[in-house]
PDB file of N, CA and C in Angstrom:
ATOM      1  N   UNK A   1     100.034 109.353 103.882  1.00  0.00           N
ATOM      2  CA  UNK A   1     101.124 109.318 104.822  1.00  0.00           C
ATOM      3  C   UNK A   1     101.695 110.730 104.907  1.00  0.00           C
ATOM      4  N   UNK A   2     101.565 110.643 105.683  1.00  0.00           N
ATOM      5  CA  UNK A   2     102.266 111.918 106.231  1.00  0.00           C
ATOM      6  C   UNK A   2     104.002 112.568 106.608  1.00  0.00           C
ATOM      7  N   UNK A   3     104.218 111.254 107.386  1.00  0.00           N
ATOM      8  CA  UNK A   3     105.691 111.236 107.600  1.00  0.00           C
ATOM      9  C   UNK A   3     105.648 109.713 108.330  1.00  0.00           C
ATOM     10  N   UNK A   4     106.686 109.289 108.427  1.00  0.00           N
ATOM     11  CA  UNK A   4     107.185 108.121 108.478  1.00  0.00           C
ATOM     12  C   UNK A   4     108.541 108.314 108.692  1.00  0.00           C
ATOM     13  N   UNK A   5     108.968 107.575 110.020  1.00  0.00           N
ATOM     14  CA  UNK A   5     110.932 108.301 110.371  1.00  0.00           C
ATOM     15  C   UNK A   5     110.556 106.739 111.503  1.00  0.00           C
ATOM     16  N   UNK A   6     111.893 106.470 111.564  1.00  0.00           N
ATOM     17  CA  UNK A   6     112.337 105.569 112.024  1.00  0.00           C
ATOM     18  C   UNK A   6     113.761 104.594 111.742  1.00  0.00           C
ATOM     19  N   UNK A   7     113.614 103.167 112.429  1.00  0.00           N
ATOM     20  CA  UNK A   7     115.206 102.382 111.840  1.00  0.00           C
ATOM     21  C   UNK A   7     114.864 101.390 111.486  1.00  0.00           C
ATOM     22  N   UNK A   8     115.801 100.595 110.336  1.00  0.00           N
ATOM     23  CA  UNK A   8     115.989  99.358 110.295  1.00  0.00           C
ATOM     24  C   UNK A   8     117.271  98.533 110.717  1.00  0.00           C
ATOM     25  N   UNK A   9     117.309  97.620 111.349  1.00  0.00           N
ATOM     26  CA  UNK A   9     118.594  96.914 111.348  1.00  0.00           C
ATOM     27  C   UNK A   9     118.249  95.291 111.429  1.00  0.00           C
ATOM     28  N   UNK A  10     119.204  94.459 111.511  1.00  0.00           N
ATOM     29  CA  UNK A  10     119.248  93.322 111.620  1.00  0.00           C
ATOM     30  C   UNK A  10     119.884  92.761 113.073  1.00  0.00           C
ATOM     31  N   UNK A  11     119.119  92.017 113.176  1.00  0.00           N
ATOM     32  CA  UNK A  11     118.583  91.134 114.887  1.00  0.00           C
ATOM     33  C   UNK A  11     120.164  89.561 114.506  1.00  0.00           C
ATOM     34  N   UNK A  12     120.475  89.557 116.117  1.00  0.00           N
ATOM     35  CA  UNK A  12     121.621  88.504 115.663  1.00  0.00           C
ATOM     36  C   UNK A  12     121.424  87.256 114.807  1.00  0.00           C
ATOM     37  N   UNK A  13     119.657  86.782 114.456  1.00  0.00           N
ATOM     38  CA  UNK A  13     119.687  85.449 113.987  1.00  0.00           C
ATOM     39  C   UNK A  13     119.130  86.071 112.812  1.00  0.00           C
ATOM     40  N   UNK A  14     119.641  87.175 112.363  1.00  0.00           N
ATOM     41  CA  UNK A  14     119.471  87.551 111.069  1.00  0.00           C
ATOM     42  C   UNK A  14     118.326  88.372 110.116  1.00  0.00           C
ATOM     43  N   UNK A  15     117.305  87.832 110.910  1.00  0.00           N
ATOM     44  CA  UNK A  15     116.424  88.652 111.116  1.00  0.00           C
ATOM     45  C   UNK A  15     116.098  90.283 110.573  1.00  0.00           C
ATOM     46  N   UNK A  16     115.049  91.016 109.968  1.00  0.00           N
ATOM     47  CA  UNK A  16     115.354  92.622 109.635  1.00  0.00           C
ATOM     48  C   UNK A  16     114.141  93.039 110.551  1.00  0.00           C
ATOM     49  N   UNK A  17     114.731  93.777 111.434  1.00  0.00           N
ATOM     50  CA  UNK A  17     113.630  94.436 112.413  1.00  0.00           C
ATOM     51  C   UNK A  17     113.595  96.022 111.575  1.00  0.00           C
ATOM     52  N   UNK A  18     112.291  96.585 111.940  1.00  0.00           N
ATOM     53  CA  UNK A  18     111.742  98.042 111.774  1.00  0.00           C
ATOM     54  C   UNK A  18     110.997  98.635 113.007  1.00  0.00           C
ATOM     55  N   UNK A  19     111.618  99.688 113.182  1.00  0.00           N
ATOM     56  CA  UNK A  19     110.953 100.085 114.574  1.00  0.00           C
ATOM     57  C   UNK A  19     110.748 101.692 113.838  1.00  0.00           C
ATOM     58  N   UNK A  20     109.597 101.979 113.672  1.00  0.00           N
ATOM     59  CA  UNK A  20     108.856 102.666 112.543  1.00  0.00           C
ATOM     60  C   UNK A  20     107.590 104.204 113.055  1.00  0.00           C
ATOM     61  N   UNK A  21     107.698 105.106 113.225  1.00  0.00           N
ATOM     62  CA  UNK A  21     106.420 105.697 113.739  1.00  0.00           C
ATOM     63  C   UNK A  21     106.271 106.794 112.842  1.00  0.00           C
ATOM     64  N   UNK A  22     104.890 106.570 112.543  1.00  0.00           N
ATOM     65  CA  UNK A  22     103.917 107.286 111.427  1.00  0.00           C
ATOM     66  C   UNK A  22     102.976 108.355 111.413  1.00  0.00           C
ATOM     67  N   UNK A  23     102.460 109.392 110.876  1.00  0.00           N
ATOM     68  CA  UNK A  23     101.579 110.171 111.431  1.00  0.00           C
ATOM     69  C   UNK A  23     100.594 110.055 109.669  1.00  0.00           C
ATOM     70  N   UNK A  24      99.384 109.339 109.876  1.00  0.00           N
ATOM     71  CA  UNK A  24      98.643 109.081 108.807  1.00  0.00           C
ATOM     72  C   UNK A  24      97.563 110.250 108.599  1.00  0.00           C
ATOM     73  N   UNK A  25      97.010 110.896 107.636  1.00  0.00           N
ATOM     74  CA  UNK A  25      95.923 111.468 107.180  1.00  0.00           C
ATOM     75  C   UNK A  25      95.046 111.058 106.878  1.00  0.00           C
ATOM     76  N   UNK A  26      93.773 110.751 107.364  1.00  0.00           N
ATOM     77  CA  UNK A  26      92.336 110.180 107.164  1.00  0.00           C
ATOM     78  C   UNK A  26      91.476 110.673 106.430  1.00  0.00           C
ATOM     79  N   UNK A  27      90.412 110.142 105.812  1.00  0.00           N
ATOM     80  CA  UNK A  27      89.280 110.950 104.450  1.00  0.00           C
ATOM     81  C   UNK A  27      88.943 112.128 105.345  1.00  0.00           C
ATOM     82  N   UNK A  28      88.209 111.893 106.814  1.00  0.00           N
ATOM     83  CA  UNK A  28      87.805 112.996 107.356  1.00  0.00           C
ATOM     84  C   UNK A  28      88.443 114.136 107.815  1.00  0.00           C
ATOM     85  N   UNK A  29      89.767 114.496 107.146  1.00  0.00           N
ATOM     86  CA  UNK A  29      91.001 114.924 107.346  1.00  0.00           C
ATOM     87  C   UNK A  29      91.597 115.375 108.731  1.00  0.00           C
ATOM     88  N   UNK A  30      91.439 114.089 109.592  1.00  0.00           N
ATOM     89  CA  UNK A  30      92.117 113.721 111.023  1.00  0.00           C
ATOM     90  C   UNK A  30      93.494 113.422 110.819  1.00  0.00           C
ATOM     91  N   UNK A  31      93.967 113.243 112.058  1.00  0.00           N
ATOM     92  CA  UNK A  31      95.311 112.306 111.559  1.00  0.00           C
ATOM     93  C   UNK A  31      95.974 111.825 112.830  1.00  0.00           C
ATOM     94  N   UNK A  32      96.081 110.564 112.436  1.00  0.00           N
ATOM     95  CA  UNK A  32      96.273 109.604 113.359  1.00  0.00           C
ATOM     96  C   UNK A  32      97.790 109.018 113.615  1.00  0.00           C
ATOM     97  N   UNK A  33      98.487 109.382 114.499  1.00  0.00           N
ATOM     98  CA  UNK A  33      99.791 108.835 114.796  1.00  0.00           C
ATOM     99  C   UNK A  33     100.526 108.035 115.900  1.00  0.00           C
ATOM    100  N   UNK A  34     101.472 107.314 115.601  1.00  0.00           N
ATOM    101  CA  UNK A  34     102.265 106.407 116.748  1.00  0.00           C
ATOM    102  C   UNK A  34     103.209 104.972 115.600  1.00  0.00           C
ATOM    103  N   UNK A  35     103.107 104.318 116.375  1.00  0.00           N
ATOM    104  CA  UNK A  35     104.304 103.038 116.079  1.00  0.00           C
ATOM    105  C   UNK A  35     103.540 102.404 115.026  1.00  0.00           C
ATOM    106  N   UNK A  36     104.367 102.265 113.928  1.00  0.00           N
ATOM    107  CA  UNK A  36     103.687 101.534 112.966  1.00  0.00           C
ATOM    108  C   UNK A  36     103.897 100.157 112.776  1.00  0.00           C
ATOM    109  N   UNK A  37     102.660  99.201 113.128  1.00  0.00           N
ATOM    110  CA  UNK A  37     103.142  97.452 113.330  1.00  0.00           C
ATOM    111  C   UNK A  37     102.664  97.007 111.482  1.00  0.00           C
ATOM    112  N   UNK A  38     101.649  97.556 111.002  1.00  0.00           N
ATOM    113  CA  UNK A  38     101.896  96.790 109.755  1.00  0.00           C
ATOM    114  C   UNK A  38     101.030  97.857 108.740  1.00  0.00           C
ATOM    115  N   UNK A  39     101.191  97.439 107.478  1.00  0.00           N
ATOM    116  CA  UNK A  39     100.604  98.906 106.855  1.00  0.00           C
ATOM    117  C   UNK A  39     100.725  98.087 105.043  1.00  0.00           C
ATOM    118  N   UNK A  40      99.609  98.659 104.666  1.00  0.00           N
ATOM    119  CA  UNK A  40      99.187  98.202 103.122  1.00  0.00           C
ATOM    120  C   UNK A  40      99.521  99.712 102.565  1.00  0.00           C
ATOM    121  N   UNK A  41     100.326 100.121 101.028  1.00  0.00           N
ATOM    122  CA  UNK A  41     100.395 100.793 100.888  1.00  0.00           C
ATOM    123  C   UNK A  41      99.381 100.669  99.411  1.00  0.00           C
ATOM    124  N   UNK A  42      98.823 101.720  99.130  1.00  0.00           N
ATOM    125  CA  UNK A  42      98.033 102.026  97.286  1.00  0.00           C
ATOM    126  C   UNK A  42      98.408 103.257  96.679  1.00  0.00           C
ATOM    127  N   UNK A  43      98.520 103.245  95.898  1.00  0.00           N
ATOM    128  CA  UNK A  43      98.950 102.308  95.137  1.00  0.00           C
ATOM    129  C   UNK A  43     100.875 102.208  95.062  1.00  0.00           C
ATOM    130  N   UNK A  44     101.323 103.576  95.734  1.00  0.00           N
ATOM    131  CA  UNK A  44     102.845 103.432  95.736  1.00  0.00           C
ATOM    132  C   UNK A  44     103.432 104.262  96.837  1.00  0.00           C
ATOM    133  N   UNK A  45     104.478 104.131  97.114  1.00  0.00           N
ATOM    134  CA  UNK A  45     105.200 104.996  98.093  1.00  0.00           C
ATOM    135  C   UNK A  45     106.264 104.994  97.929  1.00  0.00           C
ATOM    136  N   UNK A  46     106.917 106.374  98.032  1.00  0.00           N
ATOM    137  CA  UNK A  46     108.458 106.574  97.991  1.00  0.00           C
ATOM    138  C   UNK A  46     109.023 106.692  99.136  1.00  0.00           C
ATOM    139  N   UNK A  47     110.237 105.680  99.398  1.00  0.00           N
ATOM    140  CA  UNK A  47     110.927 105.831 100.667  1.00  0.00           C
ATOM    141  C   UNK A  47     112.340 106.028 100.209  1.00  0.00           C
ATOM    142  N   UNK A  48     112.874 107.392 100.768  1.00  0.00           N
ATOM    143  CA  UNK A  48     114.689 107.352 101.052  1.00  0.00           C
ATOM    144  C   UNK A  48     115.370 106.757 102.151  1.00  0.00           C
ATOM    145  N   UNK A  49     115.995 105.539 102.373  1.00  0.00           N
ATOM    146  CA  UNK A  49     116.994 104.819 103.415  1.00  0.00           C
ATOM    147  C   UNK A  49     118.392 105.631 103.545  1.00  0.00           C
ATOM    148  N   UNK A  50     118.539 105.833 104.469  1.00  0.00           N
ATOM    149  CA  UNK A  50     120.032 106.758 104.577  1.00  0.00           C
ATOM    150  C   UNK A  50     121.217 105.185 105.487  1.00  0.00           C
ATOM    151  N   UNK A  51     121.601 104.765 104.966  1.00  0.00           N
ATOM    152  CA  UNK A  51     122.969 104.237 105.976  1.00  0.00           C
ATOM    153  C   UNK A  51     123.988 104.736 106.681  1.00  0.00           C
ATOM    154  N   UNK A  52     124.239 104.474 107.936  1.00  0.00           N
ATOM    155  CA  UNK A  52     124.668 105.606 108.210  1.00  0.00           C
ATOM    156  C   UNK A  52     126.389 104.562 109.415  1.00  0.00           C
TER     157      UNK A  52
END
């Protein structure tokens, strides 16, 4: 991963939406970016949440 920036909030029926866009690094060292709908991480990842 490369970078990862985006929001979270909560939808009126409570719901936690993420509206998320990513720019990934590939073995063939490409890199592939846009809206991220779902994603397996290995083995860990560090994320900072800011509230604002």
């Amino acid at each position: 991963m490369i970078s990862l920036l985006g929001n979270v909030c909560r939808a009126e029926d409570g719901a936690i939406l993420l509206h998320a866009h990513a720019s990934l690094g590939l073995p063939d060292f490409t890199l592939r970016g846009g809206h991220l709908f779902r994603a397996v991480i290995r083995p860990t990842c560090g994320l900072k949440l800011w509230r604002l």
